[in-house]
Protein backbone atom coordinates (compact mmCIF):
# COMPACT_ATOMS: atom_id res chain seq x y z
CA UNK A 1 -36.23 84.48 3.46
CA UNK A 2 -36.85 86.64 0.56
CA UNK A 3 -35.32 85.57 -3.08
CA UNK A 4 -34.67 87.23 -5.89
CA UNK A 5 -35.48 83.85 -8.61
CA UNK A 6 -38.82 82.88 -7.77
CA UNK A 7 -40.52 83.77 -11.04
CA UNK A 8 -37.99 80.70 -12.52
CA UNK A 9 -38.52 77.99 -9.76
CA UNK A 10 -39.30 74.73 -11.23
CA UNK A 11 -42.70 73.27 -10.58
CA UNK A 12 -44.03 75.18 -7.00
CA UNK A 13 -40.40 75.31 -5.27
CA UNK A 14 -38.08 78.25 -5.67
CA UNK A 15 -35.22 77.97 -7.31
CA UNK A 16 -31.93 77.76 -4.96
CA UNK A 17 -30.69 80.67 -6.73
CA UNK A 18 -33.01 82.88 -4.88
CA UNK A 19 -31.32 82.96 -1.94
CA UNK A 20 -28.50 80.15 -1.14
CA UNK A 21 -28.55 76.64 -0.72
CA UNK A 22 -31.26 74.88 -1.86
CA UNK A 23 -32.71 74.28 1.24
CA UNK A 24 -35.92 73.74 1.81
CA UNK A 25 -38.65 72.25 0.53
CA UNK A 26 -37.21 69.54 -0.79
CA UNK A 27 -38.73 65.73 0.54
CA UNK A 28 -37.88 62.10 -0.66
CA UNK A 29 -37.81 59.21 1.00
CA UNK A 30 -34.83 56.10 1.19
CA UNK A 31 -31.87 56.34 0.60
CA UNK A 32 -29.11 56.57 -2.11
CA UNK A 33 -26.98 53.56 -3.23
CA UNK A 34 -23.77 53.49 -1.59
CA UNK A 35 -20.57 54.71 -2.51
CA UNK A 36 -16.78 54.53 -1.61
CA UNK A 37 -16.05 58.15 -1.63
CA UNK A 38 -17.83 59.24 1.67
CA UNK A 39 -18.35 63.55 2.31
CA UNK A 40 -17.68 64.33 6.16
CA UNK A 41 -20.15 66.95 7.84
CA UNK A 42 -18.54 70.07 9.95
CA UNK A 43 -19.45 71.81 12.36
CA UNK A 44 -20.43 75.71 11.70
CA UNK A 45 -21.25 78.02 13.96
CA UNK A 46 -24.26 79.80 14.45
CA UNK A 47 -24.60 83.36 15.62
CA UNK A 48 -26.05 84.68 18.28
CA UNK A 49 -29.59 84.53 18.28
CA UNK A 50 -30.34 83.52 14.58
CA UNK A 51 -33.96 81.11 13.67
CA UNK A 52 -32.72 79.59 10.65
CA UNK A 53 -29.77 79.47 8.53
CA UNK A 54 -28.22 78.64 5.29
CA UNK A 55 -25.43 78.20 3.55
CA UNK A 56 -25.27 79.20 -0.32
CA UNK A 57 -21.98 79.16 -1.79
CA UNK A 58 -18.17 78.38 -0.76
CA UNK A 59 -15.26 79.67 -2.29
CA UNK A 60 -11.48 78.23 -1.50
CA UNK A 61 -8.05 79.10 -2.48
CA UNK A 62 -6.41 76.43 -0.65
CA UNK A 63 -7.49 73.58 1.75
CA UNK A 64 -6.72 76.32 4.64
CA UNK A 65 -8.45 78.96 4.06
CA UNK A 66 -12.59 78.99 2.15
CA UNK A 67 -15.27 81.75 2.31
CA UNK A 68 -18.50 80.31 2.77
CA UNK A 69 -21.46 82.66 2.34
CA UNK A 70 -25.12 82.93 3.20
CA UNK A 71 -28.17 84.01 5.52
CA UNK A 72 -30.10 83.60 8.68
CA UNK A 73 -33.16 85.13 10.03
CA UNK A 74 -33.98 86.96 13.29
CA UNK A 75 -36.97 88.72 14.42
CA UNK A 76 -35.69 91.95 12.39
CA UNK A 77 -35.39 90.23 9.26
CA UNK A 78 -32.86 88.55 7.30
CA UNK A 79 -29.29 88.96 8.06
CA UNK A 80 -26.03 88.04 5.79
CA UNK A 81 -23.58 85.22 7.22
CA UNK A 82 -20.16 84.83 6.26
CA UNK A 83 -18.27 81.80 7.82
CA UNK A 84 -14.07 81.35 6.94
CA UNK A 85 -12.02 77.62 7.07
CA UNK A 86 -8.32 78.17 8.64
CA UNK A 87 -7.43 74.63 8.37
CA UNK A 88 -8.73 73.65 11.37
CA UNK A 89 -12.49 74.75 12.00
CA UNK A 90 -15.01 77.30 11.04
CA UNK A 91 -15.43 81.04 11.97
CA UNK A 92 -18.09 84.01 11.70
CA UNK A 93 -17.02 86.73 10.25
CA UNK A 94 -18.40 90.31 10.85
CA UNK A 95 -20.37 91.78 7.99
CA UNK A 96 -21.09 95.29 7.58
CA UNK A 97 -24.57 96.74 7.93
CA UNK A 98 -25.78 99.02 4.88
CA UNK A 99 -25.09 102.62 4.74
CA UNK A 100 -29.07 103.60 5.74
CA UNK A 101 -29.82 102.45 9.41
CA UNK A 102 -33.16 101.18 9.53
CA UNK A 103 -33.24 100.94 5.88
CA UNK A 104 -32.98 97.02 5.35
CA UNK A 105 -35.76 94.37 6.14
CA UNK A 106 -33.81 91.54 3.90
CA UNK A 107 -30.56 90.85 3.03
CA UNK A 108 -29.20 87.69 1.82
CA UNK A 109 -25.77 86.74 0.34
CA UNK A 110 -25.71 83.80 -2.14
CA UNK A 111 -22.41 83.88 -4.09
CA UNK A 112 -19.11 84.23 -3.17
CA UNK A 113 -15.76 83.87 -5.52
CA UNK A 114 -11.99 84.79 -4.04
CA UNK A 115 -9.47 85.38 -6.57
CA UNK A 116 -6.87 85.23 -3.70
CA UNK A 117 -6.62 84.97 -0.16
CA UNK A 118 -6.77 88.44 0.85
CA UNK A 119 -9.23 89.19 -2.16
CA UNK A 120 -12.32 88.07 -2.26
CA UNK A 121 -16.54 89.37 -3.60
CA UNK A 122 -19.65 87.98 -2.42
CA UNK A 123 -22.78 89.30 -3.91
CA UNK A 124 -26.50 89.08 -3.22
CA UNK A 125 -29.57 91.22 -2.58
CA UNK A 126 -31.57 93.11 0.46
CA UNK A 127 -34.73 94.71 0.08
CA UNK A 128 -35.26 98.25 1.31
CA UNK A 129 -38.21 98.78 3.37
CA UNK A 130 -38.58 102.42 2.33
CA UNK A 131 -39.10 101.52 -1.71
CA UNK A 132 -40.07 97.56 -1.18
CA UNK A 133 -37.75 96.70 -4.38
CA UNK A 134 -34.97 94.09 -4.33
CA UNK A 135 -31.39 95.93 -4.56
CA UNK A 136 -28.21 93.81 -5.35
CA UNK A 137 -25.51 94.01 -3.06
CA UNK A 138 -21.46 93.54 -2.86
CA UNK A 139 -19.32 93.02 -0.12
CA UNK A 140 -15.03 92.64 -0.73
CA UNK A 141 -12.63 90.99 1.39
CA UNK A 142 -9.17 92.25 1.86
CA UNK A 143 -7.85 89.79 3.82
CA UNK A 144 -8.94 91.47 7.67
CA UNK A 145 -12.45 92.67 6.85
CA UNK A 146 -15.74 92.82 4.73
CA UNK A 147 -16.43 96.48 3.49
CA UNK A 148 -19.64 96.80 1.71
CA UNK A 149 -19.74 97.80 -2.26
CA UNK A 150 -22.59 100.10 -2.41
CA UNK A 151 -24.73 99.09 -5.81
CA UNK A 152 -27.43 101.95 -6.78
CA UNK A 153 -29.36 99.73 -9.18
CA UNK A 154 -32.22 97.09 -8.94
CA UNK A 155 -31.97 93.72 -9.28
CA UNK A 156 -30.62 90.91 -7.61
CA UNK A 157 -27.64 89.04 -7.94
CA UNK A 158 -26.94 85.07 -7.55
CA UNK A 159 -23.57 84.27 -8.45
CA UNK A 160 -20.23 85.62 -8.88
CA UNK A 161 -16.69 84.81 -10.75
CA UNK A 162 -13.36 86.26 -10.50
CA UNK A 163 -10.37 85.31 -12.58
CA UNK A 164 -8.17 88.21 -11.31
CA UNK A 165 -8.28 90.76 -8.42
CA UNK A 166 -9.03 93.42 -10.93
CA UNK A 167 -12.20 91.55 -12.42
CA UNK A 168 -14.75 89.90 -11.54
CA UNK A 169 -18.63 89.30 -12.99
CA UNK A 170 -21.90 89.01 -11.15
CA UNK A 171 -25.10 87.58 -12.83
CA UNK A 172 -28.79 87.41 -11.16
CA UNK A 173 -31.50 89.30 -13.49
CA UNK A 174 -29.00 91.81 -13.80
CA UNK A 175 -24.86 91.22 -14.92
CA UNK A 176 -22.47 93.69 -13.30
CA UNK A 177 -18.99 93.76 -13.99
CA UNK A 178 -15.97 94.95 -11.08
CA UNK A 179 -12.76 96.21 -12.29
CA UNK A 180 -10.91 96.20 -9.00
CA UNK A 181 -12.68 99.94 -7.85
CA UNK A 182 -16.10 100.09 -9.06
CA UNK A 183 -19.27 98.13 -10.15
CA UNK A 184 -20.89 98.67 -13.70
CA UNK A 185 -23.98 97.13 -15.43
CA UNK A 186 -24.89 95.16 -17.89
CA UNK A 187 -28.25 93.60 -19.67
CA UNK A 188 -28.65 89.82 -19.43
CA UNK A 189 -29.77 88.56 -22.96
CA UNK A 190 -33.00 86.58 -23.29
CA UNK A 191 -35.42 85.28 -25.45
CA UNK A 192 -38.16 87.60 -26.94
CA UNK A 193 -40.72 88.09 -24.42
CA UNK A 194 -38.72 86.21 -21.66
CA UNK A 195 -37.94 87.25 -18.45
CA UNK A 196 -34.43 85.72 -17.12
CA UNK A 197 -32.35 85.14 -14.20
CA UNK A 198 -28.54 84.02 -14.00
CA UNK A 199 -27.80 81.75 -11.28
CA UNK A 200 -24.25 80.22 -11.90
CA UNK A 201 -21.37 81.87 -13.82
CA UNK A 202 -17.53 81.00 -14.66
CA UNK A 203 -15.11 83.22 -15.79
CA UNK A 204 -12.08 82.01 -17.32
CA UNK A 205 -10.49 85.88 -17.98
CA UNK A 206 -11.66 89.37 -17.73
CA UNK A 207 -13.37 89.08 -21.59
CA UNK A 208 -14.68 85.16 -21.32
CA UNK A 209 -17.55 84.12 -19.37
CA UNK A 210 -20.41 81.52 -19.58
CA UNK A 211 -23.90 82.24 -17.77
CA UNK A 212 -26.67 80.24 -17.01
CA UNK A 213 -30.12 80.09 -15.60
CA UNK A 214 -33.74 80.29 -16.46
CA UNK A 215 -36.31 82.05 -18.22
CA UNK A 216 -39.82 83.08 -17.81
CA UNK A 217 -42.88 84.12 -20.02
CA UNK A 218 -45.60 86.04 -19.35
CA UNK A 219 -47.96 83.02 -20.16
CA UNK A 220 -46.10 81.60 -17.31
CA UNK A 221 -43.46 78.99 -19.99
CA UNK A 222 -39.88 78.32 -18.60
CA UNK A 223 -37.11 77.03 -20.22
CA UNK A 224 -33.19 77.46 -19.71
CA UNK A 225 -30.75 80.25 -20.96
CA UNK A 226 -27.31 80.39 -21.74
CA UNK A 227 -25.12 83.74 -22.00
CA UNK A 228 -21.83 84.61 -23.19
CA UNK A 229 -19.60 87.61 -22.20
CA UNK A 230 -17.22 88.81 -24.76
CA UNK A 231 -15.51 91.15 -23.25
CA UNK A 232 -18.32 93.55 -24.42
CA UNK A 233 -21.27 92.35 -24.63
CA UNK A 234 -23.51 89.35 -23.88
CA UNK A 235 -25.13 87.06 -26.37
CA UNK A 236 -27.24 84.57 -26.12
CA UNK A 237 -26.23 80.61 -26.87
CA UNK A 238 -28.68 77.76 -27.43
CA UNK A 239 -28.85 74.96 -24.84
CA UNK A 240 -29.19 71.56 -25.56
CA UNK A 241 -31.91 71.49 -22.71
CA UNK A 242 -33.72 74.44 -23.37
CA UNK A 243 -36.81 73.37 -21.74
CA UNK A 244 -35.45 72.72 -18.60
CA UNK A 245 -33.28 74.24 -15.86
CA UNK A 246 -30.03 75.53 -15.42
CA UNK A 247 -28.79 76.69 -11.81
CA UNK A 248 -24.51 76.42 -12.42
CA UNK A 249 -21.64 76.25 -14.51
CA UNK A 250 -17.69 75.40 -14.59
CA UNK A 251 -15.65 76.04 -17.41
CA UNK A 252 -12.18 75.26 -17.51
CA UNK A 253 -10.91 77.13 -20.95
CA UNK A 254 -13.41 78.42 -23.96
CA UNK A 255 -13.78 74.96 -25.52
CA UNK A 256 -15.09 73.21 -22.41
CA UNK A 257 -17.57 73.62 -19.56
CA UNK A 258 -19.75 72.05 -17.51
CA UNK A 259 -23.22 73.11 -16.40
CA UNK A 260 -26.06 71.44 -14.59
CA UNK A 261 -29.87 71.47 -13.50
CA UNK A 262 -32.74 69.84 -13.52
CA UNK A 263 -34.52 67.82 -16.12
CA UNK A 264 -38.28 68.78 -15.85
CA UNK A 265 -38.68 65.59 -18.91
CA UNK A 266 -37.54 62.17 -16.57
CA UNK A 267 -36.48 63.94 -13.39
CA UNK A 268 -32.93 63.32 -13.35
CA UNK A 269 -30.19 65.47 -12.48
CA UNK A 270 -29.15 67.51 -15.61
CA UNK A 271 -25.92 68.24 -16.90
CA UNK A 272 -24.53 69.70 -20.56
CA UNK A 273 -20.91 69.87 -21.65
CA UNK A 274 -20.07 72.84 -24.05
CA UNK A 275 -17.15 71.80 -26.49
CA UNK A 276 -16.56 75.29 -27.65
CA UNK A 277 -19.13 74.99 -30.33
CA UNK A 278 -22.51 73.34 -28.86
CA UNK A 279 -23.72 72.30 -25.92
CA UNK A 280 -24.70 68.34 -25.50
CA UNK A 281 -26.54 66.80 -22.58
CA UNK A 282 -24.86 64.74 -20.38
CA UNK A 283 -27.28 63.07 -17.45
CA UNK A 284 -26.67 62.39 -14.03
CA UNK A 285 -27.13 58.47 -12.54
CA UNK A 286 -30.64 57.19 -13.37
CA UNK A 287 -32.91 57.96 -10.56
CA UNK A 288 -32.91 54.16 -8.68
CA UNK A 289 -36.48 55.35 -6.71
CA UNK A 290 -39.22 56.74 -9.20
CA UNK A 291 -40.73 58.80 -6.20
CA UNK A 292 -37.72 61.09 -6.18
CA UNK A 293 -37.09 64.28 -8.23
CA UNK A 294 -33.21 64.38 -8.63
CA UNK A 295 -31.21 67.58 -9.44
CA UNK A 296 -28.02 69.31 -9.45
CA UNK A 297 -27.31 73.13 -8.04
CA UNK A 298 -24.03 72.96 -7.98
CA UNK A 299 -20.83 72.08 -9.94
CA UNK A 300 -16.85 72.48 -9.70
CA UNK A 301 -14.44 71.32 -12.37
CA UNK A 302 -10.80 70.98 -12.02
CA UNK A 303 -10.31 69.32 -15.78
CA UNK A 304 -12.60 68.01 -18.34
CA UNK A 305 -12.32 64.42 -16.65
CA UNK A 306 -12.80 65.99 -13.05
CA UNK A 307 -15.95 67.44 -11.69
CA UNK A 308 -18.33 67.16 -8.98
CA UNK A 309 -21.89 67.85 -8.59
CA UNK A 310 -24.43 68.35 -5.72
CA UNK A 311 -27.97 69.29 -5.34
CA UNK A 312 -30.50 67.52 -3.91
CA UNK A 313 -33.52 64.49 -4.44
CA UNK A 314 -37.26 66.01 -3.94
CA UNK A 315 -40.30 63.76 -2.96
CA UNK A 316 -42.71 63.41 -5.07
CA UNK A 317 -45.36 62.95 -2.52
CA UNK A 318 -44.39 62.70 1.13
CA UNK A 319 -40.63 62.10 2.56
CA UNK A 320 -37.62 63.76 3.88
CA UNK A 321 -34.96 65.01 1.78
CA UNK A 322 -31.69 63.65 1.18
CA UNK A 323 -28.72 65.37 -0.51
CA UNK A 324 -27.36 64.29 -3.39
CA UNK A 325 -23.48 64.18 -4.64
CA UNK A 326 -21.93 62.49 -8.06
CA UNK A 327 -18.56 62.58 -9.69
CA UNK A 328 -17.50 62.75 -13.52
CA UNK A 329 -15.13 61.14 -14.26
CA UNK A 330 -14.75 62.30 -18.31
CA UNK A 331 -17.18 59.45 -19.48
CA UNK A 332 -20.19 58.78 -16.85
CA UNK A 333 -21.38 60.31 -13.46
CA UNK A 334 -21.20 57.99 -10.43
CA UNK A 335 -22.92 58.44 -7.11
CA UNK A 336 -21.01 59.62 -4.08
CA UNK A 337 -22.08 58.76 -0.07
CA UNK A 338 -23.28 62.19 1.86
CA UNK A 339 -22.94 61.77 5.68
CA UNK A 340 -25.47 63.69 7.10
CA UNK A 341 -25.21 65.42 10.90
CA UNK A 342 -27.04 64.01 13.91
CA UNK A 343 -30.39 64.28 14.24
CA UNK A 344 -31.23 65.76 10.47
CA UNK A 345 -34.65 65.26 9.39
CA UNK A 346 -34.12 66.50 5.81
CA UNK A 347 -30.42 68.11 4.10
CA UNK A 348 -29.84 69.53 1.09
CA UNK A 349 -26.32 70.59 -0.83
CA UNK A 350 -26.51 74.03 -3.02
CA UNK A 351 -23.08 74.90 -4.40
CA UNK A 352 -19.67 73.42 -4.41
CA UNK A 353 -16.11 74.16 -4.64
CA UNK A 354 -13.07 71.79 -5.60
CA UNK A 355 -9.39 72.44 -5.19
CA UNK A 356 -8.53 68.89 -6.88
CA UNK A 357 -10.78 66.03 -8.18
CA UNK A 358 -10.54 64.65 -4.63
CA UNK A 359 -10.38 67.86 -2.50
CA UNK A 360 -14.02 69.69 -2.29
CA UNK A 361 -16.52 71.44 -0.17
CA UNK A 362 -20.20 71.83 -0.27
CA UNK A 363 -22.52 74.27 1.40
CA UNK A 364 -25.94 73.84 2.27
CA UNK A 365 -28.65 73.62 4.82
CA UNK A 366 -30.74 70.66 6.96
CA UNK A 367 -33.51 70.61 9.31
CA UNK A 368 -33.16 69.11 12.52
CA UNK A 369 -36.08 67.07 14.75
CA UNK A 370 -37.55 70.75 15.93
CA UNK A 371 -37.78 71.65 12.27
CA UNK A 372 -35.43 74.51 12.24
CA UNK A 373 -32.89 75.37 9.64
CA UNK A 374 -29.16 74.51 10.29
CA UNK A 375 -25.96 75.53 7.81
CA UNK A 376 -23.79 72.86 6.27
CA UNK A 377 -20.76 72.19 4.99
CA UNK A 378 -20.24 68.70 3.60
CA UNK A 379 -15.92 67.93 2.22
CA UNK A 380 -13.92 65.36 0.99
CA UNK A 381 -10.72 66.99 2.16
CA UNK A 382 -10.85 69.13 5.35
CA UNK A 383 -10.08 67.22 8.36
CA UNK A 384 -13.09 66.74 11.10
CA UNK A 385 -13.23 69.85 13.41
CA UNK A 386 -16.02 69.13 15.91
């Protein structure tokens, strides 16, 4: 599958922004230290002749209905999936095709945000075969059906926010905004000479949002990047991190958010808390297995004392990968138990989305004993629907 972040991916392995859930790559060996909260894996459905899947973001409005987003390949190329929660068990939904027949060899959705039940955006990117450039691309939910949001730009997007119906704000290495009928662009800020990519965004009204992601030289120099939307215009903030990387963000007013990554200094999971002034860093559990690489991708919020984070723990050398889940609790991270399905050889979380401190799904991917791909949803409050 194609992505649209690779020129940020930390140290040889693309960044989950690029296309979904981290999946992947991603090796370590052992396991994580127990804990009492304890994710259930569901089932998901797989269509019809599809090689490998993922799962890259989830969006809910209530603990009966989530929009979970993604890809899968087939022989023609990559295809978007879109899976829906009624309470009870997970569904494909029908996607529409783009407007040229013939015209796509790639097309991947990785973010997804629903203002409402019957209102929802998921964004990502295909690549046309007839100019070989990465296009971003929309889809909207009205409560029956996906319609495609045609895009005529370049670019890719990652990730998506909506605080309203009538607005809503995509980031990748492009920003476009949607006033309830039509798409416009922005320019994502950066530092001199620096190429970046968005991968998580939060939007707390139509004229306040926080960005961040990555950003690369042309000597080949990485680092993180924050950006804020006015209303107007983005600027760029300092992180407290800057050499490392971002991937997501939660913010639950102006004066507080959440984001997280990867520290490319100790290998621990990253996080920063903005206070409405400054950003301060705020790390995940101490790696307990020096072998491992630990980061997050994901983060939901429901208060200042209430998040959760996912991601994943990379080998170092040889292994299999394990996902990786913690809770804040307004004062310290603490390690959450991941069930993982039968027969996975390696699983990996990318995004996640919380309804309460105790109520939240996760999307991802694992590979099972024939080494294919296999979509994921990991929760804490939907009841078991195999």
């Amino acid at each position: 599958m194609f992505g649209v972040g690779k020129p940020i991916a930390k140290s040889g392995r693309r960044l989950f922004l690029a296309l979904g859930s981290v999946l992947i790559v991603v090796l370590v060996a052992g396991a994580p230290p127990a804990a009492a909260e304890v994710w259930s894996a569901q089932f998901v459905p797989k269509p019809p002749g599809a090689k490998a899947l993922d799962l890259s973001d989830v969006s809910c409005t209530s603990r009966t209905n989530c929009m979970a987003v993604g890809a899968y390949s087939t022989s023609g190329g990559d295809r978007p999936l879109v899976e829906r929660w009624n309470g009870f068990r997970w569904s494909i939904r029908p996607v529409p095709s783009l407007p040229s027949s013939g015209s796509q060899s790639g097309t991947d959705l990785n973010g997804v945000a629903c203002a409402t039940p019957t209102d929802c955006i998921a964004v990502g990117t295909y690549l046309a075969s007839q100019d070989d450039y990465i296009h971003p691309l929309a889809e909207h939910w009205n409560g029956f059906t996906w319609s495609l949001e045609w895009i005529k730009t370049f670019g890719g997007l990652i990730d998506v926010s909506c605080p309203s119906t009538s607005s809503c704000m995509a980031v990748g290495n492009l920003a476009m905004q949607w006033n309830g009928r039509t798409w416009s662009t922005g320019r994502v800020k950066s530092a001199p000479l620096f190429s970046p990519t968005l991968a998580g965004i939060s939007c707390w009204s139509a004229t306040a949002c926080i960005a961040v992601g990555s950003q690369l030289s042309d000597e080949g120099a990485n680092g993180s990047i924050v950006n804020r939307w006015n209303g107007r215009k983005w600027s760029l903030q300092s992180s407290s991190q800057e050499e490392d990387a971002l991937f997501d963000v939660t913010c639950t007013s102006g004066s507080w958010c959440m984001s997280v990554g990867s520290s490319n200094v100790d290998q621990r999971p990253l996080a920063e808390r903005w206070n409405g002034s400054r950003w301060s860093s705020e790390f995940g559990v101490t790696r307990t297995n020096p072998q491992r690489w630990y980061e997050f991708t994901g983060v939901s919020c429901t208060s200042p004392s209430a998040c959760t984070a996912v991601g994943d723990m990379s080998p170092l050398s040889e292994g299999s990968a394990l996902p990786l889940a913690e809770r804040w609790n307004g004062m310290r991270w603490s390690l959450e138990s991941v069930s993982e399905p039968a027969g996975a050889k390696a699983m990996a979380l990318g995004r996640v989305f919380c309804l309460s401190p105790t109520a939240c799904v996760a999307t991802g991917a694992f590979t099972d004993r024939t080494g294919h791909f296999e979509p994921i949803v990991e929760s804490t409050m939907l009841p078991d629907s195999n």
